[in-house]
N, C-alpha and C. Protein backbone atom coordinates (compact mmCIF):
# COMPACT_ATOMS: atom_id res chain seq x y z
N UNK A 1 52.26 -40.38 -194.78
CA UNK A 1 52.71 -39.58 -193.67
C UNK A 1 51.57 -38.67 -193.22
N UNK A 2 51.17 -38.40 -191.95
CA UNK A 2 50.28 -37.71 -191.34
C UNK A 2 50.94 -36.25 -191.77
N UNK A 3 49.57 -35.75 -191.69
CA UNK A 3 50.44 -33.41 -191.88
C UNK A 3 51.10 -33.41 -190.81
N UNK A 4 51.25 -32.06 -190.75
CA UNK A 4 52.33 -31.77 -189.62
C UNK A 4 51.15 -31.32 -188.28
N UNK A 5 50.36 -31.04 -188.68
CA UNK A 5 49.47 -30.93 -187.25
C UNK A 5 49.29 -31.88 -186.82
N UNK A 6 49.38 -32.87 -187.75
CA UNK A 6 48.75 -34.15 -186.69
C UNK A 6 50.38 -34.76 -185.80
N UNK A 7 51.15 -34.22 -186.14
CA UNK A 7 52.60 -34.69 -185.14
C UNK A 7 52.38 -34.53 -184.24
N UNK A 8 52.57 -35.18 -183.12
CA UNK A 8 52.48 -35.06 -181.49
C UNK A 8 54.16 -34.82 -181.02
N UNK A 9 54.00 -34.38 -179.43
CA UNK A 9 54.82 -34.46 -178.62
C UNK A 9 54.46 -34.81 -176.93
N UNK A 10 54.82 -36.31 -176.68
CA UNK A 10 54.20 -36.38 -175.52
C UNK A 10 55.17 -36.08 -174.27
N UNK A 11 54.58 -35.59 -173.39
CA UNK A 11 55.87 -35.57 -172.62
C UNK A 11 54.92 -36.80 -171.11
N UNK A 12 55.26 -37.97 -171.02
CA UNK A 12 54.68 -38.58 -169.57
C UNK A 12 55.38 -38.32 -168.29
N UNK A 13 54.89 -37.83 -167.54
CA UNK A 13 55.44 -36.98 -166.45
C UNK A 13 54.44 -36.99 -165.08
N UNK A 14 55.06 -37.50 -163.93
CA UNK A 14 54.37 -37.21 -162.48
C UNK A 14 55.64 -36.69 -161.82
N UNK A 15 55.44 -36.24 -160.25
CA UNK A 15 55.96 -35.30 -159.90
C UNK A 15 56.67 -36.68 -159.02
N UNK A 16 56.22 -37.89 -158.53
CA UNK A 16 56.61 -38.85 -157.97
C UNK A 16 56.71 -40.22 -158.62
N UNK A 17 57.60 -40.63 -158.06
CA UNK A 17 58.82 -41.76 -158.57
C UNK A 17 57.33 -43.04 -158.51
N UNK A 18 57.88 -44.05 -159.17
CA UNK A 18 57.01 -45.22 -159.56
C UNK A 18 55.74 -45.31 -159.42
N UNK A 19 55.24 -44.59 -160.60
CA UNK A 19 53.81 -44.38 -160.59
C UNK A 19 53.61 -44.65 -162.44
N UNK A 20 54.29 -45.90 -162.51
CA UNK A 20 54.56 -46.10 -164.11
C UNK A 20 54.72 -45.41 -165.42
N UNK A 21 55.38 -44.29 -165.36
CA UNK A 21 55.74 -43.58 -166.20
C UNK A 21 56.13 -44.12 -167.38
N UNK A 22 57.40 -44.76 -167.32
CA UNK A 22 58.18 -45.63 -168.12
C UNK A 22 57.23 -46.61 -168.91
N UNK A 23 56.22 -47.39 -168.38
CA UNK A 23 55.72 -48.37 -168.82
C UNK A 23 54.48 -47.80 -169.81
N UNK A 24 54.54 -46.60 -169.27
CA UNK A 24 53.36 -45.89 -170.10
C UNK A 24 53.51 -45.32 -171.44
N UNK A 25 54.66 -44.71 -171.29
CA UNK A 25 55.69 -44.68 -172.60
C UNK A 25 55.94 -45.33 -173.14
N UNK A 26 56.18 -46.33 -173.10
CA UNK A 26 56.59 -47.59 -174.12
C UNK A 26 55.55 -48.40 -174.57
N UNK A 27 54.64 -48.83 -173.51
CA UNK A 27 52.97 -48.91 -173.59
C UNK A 27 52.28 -47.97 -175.28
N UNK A 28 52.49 -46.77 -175.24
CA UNK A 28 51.87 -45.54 -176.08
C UNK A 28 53.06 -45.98 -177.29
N UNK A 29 54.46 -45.53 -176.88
CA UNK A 29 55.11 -45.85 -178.29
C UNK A 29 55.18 -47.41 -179.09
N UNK A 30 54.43 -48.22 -178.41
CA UNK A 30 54.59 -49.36 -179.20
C UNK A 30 53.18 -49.53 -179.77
N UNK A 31 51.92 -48.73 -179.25
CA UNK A 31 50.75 -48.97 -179.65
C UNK A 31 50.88 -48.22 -181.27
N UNK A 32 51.39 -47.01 -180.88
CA UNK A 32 51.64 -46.01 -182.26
C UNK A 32 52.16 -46.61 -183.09
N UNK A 33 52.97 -47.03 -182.39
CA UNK A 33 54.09 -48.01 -183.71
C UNK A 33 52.96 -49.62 -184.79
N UNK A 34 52.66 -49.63 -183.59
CA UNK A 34 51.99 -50.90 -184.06
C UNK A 34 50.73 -50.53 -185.32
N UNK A 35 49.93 -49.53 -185.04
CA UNK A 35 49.37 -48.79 -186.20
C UNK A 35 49.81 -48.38 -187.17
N UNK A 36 50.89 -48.43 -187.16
CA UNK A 36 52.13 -48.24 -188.51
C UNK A 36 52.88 -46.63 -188.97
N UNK A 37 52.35 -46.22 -187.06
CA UNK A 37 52.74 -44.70 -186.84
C UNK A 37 54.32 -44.30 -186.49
N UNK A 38 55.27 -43.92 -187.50
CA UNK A 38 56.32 -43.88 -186.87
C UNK A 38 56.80 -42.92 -185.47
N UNK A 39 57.45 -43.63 -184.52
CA UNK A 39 57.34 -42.69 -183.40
C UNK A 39 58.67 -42.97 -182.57
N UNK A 40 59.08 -42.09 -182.01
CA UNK A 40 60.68 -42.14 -181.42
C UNK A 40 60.14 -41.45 -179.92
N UNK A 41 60.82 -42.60 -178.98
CA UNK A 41 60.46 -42.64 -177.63
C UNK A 41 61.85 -42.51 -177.20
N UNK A 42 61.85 -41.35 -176.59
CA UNK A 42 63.11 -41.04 -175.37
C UNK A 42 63.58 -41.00 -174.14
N UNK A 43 64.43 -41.60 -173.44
CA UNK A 43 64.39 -41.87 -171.99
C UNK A 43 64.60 -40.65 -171.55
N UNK A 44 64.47 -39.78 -171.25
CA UNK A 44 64.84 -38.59 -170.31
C UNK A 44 65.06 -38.65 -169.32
N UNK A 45 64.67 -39.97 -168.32
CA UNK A 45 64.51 -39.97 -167.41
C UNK A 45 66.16 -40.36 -166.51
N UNK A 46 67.22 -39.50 -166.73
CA UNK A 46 68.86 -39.59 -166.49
C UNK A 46 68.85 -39.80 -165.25
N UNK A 47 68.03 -39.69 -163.54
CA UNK A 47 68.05 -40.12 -162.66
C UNK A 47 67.86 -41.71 -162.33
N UNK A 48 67.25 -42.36 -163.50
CA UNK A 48 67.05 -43.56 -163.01
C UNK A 48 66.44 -43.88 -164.00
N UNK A 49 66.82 -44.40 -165.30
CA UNK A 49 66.89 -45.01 -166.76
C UNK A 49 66.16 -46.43 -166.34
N UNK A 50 65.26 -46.58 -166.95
CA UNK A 50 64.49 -47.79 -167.16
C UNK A 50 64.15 -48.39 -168.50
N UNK A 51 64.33 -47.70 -169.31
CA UNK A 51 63.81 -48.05 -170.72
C UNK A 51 64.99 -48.97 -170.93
N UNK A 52 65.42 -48.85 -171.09
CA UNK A 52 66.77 -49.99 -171.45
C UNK A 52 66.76 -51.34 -170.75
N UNK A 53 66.53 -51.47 -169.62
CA UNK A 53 65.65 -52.87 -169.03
C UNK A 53 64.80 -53.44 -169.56
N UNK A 54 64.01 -52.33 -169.96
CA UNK A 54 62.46 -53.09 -170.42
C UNK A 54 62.43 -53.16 -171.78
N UNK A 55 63.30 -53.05 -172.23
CA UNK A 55 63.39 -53.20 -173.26
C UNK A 55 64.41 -54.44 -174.03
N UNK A 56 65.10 -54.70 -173.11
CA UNK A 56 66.34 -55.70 -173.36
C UNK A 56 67.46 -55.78 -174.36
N UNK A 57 67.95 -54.69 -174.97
CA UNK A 57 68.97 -54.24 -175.43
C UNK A 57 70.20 -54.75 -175.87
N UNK A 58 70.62 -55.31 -176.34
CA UNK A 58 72.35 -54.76 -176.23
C UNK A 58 73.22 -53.87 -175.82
N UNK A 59 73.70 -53.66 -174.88
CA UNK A 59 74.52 -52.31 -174.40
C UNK A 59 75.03 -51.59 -175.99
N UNK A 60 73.95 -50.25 -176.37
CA UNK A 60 73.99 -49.11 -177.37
C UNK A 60 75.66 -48.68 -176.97
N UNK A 61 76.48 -48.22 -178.35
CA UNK A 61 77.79 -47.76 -178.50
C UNK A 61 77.31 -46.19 -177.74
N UNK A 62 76.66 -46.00 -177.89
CA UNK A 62 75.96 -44.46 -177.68
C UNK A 62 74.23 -44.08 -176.79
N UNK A 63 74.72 -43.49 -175.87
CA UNK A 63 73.09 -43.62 -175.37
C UNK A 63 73.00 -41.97 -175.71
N UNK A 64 71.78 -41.71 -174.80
CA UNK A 64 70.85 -40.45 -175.00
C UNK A 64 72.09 -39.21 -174.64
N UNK A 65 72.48 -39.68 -172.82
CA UNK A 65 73.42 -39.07 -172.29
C UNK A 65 74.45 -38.20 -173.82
N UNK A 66 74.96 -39.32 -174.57
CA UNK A 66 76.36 -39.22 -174.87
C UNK A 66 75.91 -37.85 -176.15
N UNK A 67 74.54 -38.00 -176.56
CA UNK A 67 73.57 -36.48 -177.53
C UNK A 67 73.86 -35.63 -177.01
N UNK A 68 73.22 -35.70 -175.97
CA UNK A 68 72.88 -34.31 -174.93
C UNK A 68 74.29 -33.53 -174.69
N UNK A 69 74.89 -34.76 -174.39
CA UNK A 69 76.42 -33.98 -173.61
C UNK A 69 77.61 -33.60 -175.50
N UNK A 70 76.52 -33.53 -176.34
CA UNK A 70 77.48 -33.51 -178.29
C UNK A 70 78.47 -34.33 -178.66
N UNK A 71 78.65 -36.02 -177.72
CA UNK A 71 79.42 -36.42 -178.38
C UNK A 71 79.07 -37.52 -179.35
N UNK A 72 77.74 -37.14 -180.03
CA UNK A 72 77.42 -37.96 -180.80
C UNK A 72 76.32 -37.28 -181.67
N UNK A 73 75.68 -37.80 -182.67
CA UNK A 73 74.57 -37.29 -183.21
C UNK A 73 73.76 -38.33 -182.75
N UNK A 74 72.44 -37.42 -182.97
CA UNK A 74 70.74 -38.28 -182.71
C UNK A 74 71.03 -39.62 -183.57
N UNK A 75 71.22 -39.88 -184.81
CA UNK A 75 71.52 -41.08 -185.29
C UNK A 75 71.85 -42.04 -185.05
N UNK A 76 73.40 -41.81 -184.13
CA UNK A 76 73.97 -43.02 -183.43
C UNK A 76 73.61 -43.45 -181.88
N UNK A 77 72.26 -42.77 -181.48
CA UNK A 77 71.27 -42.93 -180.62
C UNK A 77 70.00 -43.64 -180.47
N UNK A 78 69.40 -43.43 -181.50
CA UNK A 78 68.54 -44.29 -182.13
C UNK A 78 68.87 -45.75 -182.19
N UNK A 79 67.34 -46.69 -181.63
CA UNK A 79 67.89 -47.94 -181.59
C UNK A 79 66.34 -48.34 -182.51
N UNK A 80 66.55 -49.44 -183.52
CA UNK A 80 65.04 -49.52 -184.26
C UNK A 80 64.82 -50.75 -183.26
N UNK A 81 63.56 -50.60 -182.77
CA UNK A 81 62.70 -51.82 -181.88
C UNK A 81 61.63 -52.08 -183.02
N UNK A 82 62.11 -53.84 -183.36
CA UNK A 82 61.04 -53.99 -184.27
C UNK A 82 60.90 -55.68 -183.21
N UNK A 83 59.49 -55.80 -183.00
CA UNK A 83 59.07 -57.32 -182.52
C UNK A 83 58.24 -57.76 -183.53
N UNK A 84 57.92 -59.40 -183.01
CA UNK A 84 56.83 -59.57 -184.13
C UNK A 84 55.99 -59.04 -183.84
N UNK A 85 55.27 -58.59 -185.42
CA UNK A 85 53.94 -58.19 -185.30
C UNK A 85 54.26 -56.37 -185.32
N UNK A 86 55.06 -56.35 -185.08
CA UNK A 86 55.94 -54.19 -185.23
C UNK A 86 56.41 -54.27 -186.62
N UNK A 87 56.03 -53.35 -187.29
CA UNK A 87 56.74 -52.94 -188.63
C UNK A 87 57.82 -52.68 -187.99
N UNK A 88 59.15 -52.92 -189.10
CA UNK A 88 60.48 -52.77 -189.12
C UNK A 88 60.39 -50.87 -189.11
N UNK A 89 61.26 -50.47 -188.70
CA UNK A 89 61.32 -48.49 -188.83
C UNK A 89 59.98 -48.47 -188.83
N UNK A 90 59.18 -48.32 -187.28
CA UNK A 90 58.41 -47.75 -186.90
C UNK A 90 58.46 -47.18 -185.69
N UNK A 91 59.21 -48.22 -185.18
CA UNK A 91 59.63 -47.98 -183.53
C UNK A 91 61.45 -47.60 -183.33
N UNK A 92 61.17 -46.34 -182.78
CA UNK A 92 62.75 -46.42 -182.61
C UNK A 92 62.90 -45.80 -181.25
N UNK A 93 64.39 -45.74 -180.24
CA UNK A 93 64.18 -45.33 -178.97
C UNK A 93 65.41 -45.09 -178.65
N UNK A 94 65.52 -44.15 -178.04
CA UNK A 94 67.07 -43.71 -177.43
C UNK A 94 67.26 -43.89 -176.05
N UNK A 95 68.03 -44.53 -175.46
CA UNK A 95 68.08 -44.55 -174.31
C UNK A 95 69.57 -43.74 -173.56
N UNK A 96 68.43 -43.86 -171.84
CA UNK A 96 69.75 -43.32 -171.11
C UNK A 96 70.52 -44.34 -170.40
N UNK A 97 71.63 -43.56 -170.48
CA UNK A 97 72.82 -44.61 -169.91
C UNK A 97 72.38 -45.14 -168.20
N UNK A 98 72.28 -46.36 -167.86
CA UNK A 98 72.01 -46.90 -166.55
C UNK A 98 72.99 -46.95 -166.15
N UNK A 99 74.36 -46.71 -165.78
CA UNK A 99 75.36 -46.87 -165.25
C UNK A 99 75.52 -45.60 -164.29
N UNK A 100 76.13 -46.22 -162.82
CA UNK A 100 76.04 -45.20 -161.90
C UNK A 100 76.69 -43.98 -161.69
N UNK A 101 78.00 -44.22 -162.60
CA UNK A 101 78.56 -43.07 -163.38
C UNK A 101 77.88 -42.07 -164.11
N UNK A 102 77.36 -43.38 -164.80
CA UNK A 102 76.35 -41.59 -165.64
C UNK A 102 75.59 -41.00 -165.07
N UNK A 103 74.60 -41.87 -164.08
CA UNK A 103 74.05 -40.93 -163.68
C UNK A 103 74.12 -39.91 -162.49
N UNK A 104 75.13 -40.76 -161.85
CA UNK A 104 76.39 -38.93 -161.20
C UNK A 104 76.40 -37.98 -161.76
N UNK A 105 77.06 -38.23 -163.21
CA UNK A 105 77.28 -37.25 -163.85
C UNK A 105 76.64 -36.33 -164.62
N UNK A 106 74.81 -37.15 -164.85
CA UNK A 106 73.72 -36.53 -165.46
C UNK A 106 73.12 -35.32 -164.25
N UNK A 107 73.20 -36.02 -162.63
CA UNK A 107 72.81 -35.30 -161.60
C UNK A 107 73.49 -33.88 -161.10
N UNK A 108 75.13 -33.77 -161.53
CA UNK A 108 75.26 -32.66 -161.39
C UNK A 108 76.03 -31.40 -162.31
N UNK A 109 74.98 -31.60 -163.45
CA UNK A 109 74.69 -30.87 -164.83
C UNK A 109 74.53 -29.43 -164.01
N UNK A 110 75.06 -28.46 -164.62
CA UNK A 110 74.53 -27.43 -164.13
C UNK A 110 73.42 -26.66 -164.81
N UNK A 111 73.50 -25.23 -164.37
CA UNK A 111 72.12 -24.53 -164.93
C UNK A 111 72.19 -24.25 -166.92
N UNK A 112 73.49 -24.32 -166.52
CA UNK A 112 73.97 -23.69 -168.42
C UNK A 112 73.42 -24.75 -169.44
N UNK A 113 74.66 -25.89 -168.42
CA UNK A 113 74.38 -27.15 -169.08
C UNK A 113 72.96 -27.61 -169.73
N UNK A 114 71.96 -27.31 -168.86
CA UNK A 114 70.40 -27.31 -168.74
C UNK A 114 69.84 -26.70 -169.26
N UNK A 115 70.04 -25.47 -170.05
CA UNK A 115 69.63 -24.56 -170.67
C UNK A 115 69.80 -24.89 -172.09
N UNK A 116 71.43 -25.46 -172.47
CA UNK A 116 71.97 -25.56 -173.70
C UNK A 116 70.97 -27.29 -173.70
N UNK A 117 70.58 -28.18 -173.13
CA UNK A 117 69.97 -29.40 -173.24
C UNK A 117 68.89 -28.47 -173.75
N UNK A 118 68.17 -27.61 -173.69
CA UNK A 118 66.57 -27.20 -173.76
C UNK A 118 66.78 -27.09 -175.10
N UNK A 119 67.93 -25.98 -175.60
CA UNK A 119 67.91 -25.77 -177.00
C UNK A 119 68.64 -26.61 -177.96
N UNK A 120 69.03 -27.68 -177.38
CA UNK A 120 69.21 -29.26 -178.27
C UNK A 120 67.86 -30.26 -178.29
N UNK A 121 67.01 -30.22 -177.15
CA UNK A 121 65.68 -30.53 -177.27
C UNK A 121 64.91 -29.92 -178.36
N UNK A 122 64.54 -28.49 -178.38
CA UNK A 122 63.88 -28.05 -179.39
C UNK A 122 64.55 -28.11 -181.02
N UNK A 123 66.07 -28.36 -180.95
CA UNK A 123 65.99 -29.00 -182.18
C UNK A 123 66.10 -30.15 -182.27
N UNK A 124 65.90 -31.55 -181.75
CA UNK A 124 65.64 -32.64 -182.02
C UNK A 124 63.87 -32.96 -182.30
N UNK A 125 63.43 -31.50 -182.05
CA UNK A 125 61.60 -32.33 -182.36
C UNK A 125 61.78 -32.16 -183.35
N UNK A 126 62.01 -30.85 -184.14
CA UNK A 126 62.16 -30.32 -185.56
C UNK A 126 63.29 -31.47 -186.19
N UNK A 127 64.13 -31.70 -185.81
CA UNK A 127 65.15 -33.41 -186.74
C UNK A 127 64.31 -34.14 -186.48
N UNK A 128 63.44 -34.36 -186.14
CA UNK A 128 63.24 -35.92 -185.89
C UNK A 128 61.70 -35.94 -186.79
N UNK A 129 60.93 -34.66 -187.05
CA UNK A 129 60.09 -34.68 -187.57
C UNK A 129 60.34 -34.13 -189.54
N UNK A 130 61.40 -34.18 -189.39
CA UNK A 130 62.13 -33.70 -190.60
C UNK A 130 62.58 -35.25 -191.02
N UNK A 131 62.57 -36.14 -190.27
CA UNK A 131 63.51 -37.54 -190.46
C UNK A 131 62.24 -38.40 -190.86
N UNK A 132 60.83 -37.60 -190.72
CA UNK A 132 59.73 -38.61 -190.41
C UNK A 132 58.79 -39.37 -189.75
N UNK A 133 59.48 -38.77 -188.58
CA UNK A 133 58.35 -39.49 -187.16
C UNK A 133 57.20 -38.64 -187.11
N UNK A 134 56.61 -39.25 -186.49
CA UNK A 134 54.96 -38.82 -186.53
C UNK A 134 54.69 -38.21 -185.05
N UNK A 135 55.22 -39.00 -183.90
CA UNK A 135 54.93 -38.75 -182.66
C UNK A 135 56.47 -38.97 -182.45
N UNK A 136 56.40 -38.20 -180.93
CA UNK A 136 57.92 -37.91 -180.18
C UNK A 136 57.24 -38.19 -178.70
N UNK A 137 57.74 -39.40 -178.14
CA UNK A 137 57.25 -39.57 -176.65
C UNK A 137 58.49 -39.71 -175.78
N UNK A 138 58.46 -38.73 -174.66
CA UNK A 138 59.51 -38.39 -173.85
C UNK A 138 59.05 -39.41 -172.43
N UNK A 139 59.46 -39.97 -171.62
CA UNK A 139 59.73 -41.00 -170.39
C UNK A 139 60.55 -40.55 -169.58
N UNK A 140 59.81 -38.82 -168.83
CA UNK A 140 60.36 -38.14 -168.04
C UNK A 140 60.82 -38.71 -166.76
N UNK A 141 62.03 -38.06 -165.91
CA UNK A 141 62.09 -38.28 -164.33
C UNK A 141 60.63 -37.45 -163.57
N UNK A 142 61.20 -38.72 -162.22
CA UNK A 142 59.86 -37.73 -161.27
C UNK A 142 60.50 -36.56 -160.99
N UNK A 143 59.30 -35.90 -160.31
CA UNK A 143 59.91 -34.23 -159.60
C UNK A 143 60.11 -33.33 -160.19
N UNK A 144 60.79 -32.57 -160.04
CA UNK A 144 61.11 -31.08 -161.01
C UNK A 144 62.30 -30.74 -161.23
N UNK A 145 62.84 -32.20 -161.99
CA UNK A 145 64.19 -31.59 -162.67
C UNK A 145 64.32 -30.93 -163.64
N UNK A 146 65.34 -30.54 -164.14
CA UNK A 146 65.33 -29.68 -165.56
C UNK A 146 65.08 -30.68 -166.55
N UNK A 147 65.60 -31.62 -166.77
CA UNK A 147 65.26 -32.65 -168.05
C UNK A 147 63.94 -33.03 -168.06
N UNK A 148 63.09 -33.24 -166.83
CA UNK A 148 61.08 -33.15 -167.15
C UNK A 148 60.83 -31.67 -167.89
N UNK A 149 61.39 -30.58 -167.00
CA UNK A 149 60.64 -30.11 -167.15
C UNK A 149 60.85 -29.58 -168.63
N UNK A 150 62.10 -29.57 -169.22
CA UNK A 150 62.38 -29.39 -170.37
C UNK A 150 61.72 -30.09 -171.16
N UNK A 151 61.15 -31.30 -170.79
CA UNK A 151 60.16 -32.12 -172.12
C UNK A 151 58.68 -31.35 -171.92
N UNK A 152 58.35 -31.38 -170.84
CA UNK A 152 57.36 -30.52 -170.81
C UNK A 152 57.18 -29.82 -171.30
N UNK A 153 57.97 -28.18 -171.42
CA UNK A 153 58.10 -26.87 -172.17
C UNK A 153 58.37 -27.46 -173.50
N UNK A 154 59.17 -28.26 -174.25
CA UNK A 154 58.89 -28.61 -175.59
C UNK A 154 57.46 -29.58 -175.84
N UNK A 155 57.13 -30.24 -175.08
CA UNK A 155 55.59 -30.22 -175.65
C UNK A 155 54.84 -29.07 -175.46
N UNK A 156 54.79 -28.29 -174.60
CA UNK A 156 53.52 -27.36 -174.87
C UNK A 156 54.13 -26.15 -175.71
N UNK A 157 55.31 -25.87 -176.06
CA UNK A 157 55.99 -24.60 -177.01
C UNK A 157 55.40 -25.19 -178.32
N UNK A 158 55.22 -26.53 -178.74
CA UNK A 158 54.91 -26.89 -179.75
C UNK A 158 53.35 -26.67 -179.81
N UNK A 159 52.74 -27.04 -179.15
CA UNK A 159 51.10 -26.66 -178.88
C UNK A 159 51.18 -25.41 -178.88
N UNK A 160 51.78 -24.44 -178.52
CA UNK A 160 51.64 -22.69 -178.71
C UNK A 160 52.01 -22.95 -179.93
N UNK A 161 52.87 -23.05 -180.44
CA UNK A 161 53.05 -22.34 -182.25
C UNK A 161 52.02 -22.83 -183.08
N UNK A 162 51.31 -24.23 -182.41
CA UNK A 162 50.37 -24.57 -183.46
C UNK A 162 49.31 -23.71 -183.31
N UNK A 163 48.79 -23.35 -182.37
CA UNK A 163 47.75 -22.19 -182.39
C UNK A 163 47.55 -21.07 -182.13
C-alpha cells in the first residue's frame, strides 16, 4: 500500500459539456488500476451519467444517486471492474443513475441538500481510503454545479491539510 501522502484525489472537470471528461476518467482509473493501484472512480456527473455506458454494466441494485440521497451505503455502490489484463479489486466504480427520472430529481436538489452531499463527500475520501484505495477519481458535470464543484473543494481541502 502506498503512505497516505501518496493518496490522490482527482477531480476531472471543464466548465463545458463534451470535452471528454468521462473518457478521461476512466482512461486515468483504469491506467492506475492496471499498475496494480487500487482506485475508485465516481460518476458525479448526475446531469448526464456516462460512465455506466462506457462501461457496460448490468443495471447496479444501487447507483451513486441512491448514497448521496442515504439510501444505501458506499458498499452497495461499488461495482469491481476487472477486464483482462486488470487485477481483480483494483478497479472499482460507482455510478450515476441514467434514467430521466433521476436525473430530474438530481437537478432539483436544493442548497441544503448540496451542502449535506459536501459533507458525505468529505467522508467518503476518508472511507474509501480507510477501505484501501490509493486514488479517488471523480467524472465531474460541466459548468458550475454544486456536485463539480463539490469534487473540486474535496480535492483541493485534501491538498490544504496535506501542507
Amino acid at each position: 500500500m502506498l503512505a497516505e501522502e501518496k493518496r490522490t484525489i482527482v477531480a476531472v472537470h471543464s466548465y463545458k459539456g463534451g470535452t471528454g471528461k468521462t473518457l478521461i476518467s476512466a482512461n486515468l482509473a483504469t491506467l492506475f488500476a492496471a499498475k496494480g493501484i487500487k482506485t475508485c472512480l465516481l460518476d458525479m456527473d448526475f446531469r448526464a451519467p456516462s460512465l455506466y455506458a462506457l462501461f457496460k454494466f448490468d443495471q447496479p441494485a444501487y447507483w451513486l444517486n441512491d448514497y448521496m440521497n442515504g439510501a444505501c451505503g458506499l458498499d452497495k455502490v461499488l461495482k469491481n471492474v476487472c477486464y483482462e489484463g486488470l487485477e481483480k479489486e483494483k478497479l472499482f466504480v460507482g455510478f450515476a443513475n441514467p434514467s430521466t427520472e433521476a436525473i430530474r430529481e438530481m437537478s432539483a436538489k436544493d442548497r441544503t441538500w448540496e451542502m449535506q452531499a459536501l459533507a458525505k463527500l468529505l467522508s467518503v475520501s476518508g472511507s474509501l481510503f480507510d477501505l484501501g484505495f490509493d486514488h479517488l477519481i471523480f467524472d465531474t458535470s460541466p459548468g458550475l454545479q454544486y456536485s463539480s464543484i463539490n469534487a473540486v473543494v474535496l480535492q483541493t481541502s485534501r491538498w490544504w491539510l496535506q501542507h
